[in-house]
N, C-alpha and C. Protein backbone atom coordinates (compact mmCIF):
# COMPACT_ATOMS: atom_id res chain seq x y z
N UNK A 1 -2.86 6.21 15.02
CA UNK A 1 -3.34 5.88 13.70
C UNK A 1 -2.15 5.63 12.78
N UNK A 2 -2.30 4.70 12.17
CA UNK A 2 -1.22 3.95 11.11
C UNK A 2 -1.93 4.66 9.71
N UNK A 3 -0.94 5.45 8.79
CA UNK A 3 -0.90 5.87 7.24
C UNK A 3 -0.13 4.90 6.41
N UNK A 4 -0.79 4.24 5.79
CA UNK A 4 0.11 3.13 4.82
C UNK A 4 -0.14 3.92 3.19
N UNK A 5 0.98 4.40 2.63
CA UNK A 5 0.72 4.46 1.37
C UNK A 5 1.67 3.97 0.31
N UNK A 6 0.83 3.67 -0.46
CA UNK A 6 1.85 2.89 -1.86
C UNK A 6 1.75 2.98 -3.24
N UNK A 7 2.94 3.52 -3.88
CA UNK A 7 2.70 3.90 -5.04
C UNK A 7 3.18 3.12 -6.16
N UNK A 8 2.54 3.13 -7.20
CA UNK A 8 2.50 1.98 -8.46
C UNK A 8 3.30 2.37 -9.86
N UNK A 9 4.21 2.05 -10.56
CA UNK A 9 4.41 2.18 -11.79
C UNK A 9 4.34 1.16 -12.55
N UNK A 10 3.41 0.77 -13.53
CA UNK A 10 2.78 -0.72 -14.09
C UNK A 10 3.99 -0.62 -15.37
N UNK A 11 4.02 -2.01 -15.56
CA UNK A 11 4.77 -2.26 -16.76
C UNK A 11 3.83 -1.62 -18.05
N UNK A 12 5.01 -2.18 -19.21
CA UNK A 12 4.05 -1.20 -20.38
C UNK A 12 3.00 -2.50 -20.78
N UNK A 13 3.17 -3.56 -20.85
CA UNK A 13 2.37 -4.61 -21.22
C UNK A 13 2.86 -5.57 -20.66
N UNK A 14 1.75 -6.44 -20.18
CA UNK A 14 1.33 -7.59 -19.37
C UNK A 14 0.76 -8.62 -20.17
N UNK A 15 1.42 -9.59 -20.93
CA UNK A 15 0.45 -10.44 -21.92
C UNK A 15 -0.81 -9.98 -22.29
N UNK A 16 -0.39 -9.13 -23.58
CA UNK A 16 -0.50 -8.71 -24.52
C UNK A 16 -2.01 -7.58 -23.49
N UNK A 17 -2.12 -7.39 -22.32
CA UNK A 17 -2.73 -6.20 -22.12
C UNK A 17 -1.79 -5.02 -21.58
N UNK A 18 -2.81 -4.06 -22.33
CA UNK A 18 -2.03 -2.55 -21.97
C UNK A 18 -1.89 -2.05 -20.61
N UNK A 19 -1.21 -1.02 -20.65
CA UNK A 19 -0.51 -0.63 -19.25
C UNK A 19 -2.10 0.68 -18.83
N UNK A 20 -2.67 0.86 -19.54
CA UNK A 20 -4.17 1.40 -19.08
C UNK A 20 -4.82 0.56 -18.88
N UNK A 21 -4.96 -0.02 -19.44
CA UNK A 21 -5.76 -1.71 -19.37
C UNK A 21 -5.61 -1.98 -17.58
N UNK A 22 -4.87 -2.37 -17.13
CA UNK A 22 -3.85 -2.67 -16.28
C UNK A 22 -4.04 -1.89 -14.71
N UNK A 23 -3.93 -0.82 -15.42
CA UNK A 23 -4.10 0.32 -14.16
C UNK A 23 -5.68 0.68 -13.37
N UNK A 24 -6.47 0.66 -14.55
CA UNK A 24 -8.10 0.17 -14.38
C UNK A 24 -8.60 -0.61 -13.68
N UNK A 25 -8.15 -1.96 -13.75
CA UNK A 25 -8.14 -3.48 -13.16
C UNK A 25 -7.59 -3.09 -11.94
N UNK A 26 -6.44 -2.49 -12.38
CA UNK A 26 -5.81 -2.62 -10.42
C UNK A 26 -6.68 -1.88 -9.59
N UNK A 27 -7.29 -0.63 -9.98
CA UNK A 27 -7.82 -0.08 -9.31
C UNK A 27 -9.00 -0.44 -8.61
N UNK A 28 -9.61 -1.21 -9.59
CA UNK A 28 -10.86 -1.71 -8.91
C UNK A 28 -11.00 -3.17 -8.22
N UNK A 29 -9.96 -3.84 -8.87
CA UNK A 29 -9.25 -4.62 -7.63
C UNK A 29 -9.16 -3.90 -5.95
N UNK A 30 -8.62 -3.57 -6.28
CA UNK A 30 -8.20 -2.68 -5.05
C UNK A 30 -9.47 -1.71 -4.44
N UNK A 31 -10.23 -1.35 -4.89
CA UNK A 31 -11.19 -0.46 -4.24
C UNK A 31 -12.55 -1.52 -3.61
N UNK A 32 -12.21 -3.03 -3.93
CA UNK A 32 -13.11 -4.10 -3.45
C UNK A 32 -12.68 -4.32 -1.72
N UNK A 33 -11.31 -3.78 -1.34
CA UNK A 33 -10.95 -4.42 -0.16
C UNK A 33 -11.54 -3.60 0.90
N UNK A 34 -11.74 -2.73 1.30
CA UNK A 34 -12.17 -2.00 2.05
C UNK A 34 -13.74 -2.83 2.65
N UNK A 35 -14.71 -3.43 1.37
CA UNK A 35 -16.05 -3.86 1.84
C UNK A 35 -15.40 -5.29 2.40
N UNK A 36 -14.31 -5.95 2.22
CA UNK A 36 -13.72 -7.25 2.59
C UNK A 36 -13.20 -7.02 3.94
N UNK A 37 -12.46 -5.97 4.87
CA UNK A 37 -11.49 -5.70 5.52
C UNK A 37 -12.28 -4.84 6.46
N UNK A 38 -12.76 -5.32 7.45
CA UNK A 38 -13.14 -4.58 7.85
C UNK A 38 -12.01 -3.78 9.14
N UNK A 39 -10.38 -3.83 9.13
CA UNK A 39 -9.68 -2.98 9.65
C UNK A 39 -9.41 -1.95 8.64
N UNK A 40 -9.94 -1.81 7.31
CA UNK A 40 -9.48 -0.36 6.88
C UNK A 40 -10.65 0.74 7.21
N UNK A 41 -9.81 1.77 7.64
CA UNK A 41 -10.61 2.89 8.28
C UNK A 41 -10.76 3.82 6.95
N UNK A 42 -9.93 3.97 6.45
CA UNK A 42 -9.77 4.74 5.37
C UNK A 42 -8.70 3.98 3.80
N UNK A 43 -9.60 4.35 2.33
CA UNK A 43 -8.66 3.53 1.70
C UNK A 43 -8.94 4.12 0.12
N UNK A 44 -7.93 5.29 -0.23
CA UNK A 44 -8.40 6.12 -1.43
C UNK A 44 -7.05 5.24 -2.83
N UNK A 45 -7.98 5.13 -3.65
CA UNK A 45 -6.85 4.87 -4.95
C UNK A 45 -7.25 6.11 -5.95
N UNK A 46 -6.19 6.25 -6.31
CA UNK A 46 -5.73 7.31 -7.46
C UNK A 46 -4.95 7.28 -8.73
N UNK A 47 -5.55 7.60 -9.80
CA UNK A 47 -4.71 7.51 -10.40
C UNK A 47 -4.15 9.07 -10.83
N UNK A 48 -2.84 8.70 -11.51
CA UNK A 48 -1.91 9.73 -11.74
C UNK A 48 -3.13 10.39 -13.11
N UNK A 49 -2.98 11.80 -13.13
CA UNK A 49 -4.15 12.72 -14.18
C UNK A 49 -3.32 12.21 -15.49
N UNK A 50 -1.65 12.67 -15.60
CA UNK A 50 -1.24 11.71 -16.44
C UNK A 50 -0.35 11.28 -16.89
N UNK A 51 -0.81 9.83 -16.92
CA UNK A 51 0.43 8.70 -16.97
C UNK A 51 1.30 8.27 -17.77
N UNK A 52 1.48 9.01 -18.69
CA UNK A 52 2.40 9.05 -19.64
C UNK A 52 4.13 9.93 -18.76
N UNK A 53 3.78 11.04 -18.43
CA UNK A 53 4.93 11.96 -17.92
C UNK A 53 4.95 11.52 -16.26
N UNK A 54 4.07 10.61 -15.74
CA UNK A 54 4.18 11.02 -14.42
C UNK A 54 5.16 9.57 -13.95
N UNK A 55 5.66 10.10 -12.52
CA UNK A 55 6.65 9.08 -11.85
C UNK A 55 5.92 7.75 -11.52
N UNK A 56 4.52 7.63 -11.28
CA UNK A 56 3.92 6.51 -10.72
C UNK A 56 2.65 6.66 -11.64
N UNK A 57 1.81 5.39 -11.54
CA UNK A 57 0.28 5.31 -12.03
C UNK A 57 -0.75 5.53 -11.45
N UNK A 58 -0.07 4.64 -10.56
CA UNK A 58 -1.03 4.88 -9.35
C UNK A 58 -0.92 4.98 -7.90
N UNK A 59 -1.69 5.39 -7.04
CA UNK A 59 -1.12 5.81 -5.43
C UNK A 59 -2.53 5.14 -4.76
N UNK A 60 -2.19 4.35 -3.53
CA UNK A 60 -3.09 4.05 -2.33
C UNK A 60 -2.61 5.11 -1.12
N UNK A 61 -3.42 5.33 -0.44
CA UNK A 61 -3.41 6.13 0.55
C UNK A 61 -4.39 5.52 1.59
N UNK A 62 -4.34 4.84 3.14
CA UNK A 62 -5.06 4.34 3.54
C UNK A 62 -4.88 4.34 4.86
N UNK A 63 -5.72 4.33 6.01
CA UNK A 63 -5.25 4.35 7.34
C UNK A 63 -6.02 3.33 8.45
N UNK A 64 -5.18 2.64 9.52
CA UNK A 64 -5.73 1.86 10.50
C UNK A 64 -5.47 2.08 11.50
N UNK A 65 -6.03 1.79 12.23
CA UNK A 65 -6.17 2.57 13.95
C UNK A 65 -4.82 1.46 14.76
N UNK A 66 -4.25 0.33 14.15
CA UNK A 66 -2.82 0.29 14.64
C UNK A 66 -2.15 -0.91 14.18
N UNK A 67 -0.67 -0.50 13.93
CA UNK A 67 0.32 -1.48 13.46
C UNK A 67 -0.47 -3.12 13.56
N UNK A 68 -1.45 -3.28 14.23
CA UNK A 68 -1.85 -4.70 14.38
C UNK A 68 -2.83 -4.99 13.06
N UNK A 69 -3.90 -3.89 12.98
CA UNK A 69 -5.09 -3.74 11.87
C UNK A 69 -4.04 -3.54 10.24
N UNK A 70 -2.47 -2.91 10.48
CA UNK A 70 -2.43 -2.96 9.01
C UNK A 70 -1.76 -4.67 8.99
N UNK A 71 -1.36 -5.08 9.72
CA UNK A 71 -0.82 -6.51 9.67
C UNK A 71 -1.76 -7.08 9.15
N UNK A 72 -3.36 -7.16 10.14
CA UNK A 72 -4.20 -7.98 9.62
C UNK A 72 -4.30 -7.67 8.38
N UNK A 73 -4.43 -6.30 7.50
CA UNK A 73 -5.11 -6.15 6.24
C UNK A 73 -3.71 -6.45 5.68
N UNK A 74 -2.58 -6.55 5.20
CA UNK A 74 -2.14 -7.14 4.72
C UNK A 74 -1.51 -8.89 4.34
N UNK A 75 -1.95 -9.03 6.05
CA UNK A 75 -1.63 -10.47 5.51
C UNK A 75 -3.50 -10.78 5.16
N UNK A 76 -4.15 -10.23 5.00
CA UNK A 76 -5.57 -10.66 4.73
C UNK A 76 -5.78 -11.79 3.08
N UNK A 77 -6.38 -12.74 3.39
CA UNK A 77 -6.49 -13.59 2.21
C UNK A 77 -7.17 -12.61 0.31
N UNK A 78 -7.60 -11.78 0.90
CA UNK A 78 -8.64 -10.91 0.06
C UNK A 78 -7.22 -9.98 -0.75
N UNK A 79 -6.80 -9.44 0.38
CA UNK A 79 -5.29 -8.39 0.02
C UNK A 79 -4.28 -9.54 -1.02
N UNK A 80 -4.12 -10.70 -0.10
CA UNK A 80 -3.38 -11.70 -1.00
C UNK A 80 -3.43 -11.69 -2.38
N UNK A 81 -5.11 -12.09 -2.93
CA UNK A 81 -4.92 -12.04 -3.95
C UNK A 81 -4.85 -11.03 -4.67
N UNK A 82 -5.41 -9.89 -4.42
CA UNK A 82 -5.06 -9.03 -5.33
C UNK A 82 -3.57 -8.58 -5.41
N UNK A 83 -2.93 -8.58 -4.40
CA UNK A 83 -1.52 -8.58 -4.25
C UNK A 83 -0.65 -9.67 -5.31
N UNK A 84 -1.25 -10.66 -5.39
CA UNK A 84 -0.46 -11.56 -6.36
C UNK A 84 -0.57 -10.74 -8.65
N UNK A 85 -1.67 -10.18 -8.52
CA UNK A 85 -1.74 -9.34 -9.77
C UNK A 85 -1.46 -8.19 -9.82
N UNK A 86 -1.22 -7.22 -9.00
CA UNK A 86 -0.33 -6.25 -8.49
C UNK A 86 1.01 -6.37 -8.74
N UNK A 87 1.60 -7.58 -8.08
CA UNK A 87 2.87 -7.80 -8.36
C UNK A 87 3.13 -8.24 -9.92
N UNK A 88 2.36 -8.89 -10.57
CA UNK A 88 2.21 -9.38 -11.99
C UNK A 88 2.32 -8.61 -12.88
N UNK A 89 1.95 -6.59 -12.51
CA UNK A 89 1.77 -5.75 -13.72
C UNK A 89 2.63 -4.99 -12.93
N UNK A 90 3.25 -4.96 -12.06
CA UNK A 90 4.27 -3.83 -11.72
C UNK A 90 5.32 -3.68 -12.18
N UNK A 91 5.67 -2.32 -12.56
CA UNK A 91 7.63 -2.46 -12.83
C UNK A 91 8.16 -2.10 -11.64
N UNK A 92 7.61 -0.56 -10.94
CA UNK A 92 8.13 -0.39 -10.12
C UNK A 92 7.21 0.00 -8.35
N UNK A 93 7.59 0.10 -7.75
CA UNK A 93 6.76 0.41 -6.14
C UNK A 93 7.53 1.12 -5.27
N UNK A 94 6.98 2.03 -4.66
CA UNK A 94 7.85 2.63 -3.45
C UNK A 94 6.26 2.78 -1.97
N UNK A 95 6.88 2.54 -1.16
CA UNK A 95 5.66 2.06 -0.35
C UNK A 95 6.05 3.06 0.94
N UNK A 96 5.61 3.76 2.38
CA UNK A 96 6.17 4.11 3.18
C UNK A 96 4.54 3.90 4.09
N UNK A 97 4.88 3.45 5.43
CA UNK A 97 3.89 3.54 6.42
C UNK A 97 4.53 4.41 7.74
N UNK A 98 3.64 5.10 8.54
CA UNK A 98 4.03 6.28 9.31
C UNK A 98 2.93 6.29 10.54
N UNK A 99 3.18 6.73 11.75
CA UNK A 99 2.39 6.68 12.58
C UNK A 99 2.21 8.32 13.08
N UNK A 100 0.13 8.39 13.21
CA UNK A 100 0.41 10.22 13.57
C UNK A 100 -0.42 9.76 15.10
């Protein structure tokens, strides 16, 4: 089993929307892929309780039964796009995938 997780720190503003604004959207962006994908086995978003003091905004936590299923879900057309507005409100990312 493949653990992919990735964590988010959004800029403070994104033409002229807020960095809560922002974090909302991503999330539910993101909580659409799972009914799209059918290689995610598992796929939790979180946000930080709070985001003012904390290191990140937000965290994915997600798992696929192997290095092939997270390939597919990332190069997936569905992942794409939300990946292209992801990258649009991010400042920063730290990402790590692990095999148990």
């Amino acid at each position: 089993m493949i653990k992919h997780i990735v964590m988010w720190k959004l800029k403070e503003n994104v033409e002229g929307i807020s960095r809560e604004q922002n974090i909302r959207r991503m999330q539910a962006l993101l909580e659409t892929l799972p009914g799209l994908i059918p290689e995610i086995q598992l796929f939790e978003v979180g946000q930080a309780l709070e985001t003012k003091n904390a290191s990140f905004d937000l965290v994915l936590y997600s798992s696929f039964a192997s290095p092939k299923d997270l390939k597919h879900y990332l190069d997936h057309p569905e992942h794409q796009k939300v990946a292209e507005f992801v990258r649009a409100v991010t400042a920063e990312r730290a990402a790590m995938d692990y095999e148990i």
